[in-house]
Protein backbone atom coordinates (compact mmCIF):
# COMPACT_ATOMS: atom_id res chain seq x y z
CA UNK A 1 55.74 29.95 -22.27
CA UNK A 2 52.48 29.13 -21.20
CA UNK A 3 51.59 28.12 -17.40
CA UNK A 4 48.20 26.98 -15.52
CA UNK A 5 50.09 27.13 -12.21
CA UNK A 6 53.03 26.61 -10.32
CA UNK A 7 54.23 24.54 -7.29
CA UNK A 8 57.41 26.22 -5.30
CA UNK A 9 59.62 24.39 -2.96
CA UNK A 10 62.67 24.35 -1.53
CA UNK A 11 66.26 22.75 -0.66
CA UNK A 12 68.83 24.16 1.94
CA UNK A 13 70.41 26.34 -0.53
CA UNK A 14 67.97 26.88 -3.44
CA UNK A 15 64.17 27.55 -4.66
CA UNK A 16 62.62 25.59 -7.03
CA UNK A 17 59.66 26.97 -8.95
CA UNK A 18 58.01 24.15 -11.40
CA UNK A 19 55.20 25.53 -13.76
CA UNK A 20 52.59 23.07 -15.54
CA UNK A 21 49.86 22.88 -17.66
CA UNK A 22 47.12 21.34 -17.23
CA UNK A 23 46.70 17.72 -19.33
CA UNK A 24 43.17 17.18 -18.12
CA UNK A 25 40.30 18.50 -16.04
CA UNK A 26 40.60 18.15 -12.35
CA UNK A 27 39.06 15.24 -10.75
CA UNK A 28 37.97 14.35 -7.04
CA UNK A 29 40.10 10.74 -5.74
CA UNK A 30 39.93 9.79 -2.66
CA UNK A 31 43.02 8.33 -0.94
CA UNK A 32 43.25 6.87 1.90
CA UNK A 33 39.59 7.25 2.72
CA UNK A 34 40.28 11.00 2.24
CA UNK A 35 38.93 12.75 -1.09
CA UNK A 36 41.52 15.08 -2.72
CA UNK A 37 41.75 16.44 -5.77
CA UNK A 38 43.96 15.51 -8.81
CA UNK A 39 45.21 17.73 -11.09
CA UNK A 40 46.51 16.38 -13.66
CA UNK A 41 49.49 18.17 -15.35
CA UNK A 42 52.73 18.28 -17.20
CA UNK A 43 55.75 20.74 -16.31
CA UNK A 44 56.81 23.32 -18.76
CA UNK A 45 59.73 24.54 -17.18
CA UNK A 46 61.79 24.74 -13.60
CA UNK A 47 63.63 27.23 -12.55
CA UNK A 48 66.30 27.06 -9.59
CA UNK A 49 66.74 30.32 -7.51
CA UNK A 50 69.19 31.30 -4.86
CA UNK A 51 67.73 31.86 -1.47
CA UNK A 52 68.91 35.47 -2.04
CA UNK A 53 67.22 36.10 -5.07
CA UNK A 54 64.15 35.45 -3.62
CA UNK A 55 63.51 38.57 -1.43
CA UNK A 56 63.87 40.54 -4.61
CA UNK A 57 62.08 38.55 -6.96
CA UNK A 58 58.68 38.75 -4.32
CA UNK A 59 59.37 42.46 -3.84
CA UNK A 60 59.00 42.92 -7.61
CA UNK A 61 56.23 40.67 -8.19
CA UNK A 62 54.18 42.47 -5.48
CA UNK A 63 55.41 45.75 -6.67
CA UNK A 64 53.83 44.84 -9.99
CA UNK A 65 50.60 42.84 -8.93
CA UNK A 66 49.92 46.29 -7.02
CA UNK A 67 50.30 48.08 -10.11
CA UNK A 68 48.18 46.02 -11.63
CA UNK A 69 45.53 46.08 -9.43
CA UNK A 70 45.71 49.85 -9.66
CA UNK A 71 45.25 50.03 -13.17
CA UNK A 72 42.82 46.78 -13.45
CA UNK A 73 41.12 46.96 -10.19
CA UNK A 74 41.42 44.16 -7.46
CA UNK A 75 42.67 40.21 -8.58
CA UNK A 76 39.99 37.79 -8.63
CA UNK A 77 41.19 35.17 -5.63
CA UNK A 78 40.30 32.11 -6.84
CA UNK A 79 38.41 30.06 -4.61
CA UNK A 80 39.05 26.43 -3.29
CA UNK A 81 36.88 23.52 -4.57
CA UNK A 82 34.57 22.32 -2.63
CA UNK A 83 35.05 17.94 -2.03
C-alpha cells in the first residue's frame, strides 16, 4: 500500500494511525478569516494500536530511520508552506 501521509491520534485506550493519498493538489482556503491549507485526500488504511505497542513500534522506527540515514545520509525535512 501506497501512502502520501498520515494523521495519528488517539482514544483512552488505543492509537489510531490513518494513511491517505492525496486526491488533489493542495490548495490555500481561508476559514474563518484565517488562510489554511487543504489537502485534499482519501484514506487507504487505519490501523488501531494499543497504547503499549506504541513505545516499541517508535523505538523501531527510529532504530531504522537512523539506519537509514547512515547508509543514505541525513532525511530531507520537509518544510512548511508558506500562506
Amino acid at each position: 500500500m501506497y501512502a502520501d501521509f498520515v494523521s495519528v491520534w488517539h482514544q483512552p485506550h488505543l492509537f489510531v494511525l490513518d494513511f491517505s493519498v492525496h486526491t488533489n493538489p493542495p490548495q490555500i482556503v481561508e476559514v474563518d478569516g484565517r488562510k489554511m491549507i487543504n489537502v485534499p485526500a482519501r484514506m487507504v488504511a487505519r490501523v488501531r494500536i494499543r497504547p503499549e505497542q506504541i513505545f516499541e513500534i517508535m523505538k523501531a522506527l527510529n532504530h531504522q530511520l537512523s539506519r537509514w540515514e547512515r547508509e543514505q545520509g541525513k532525511a530531507p525535512r520537509q518544510e512548511e508552506p508558506p500562506l
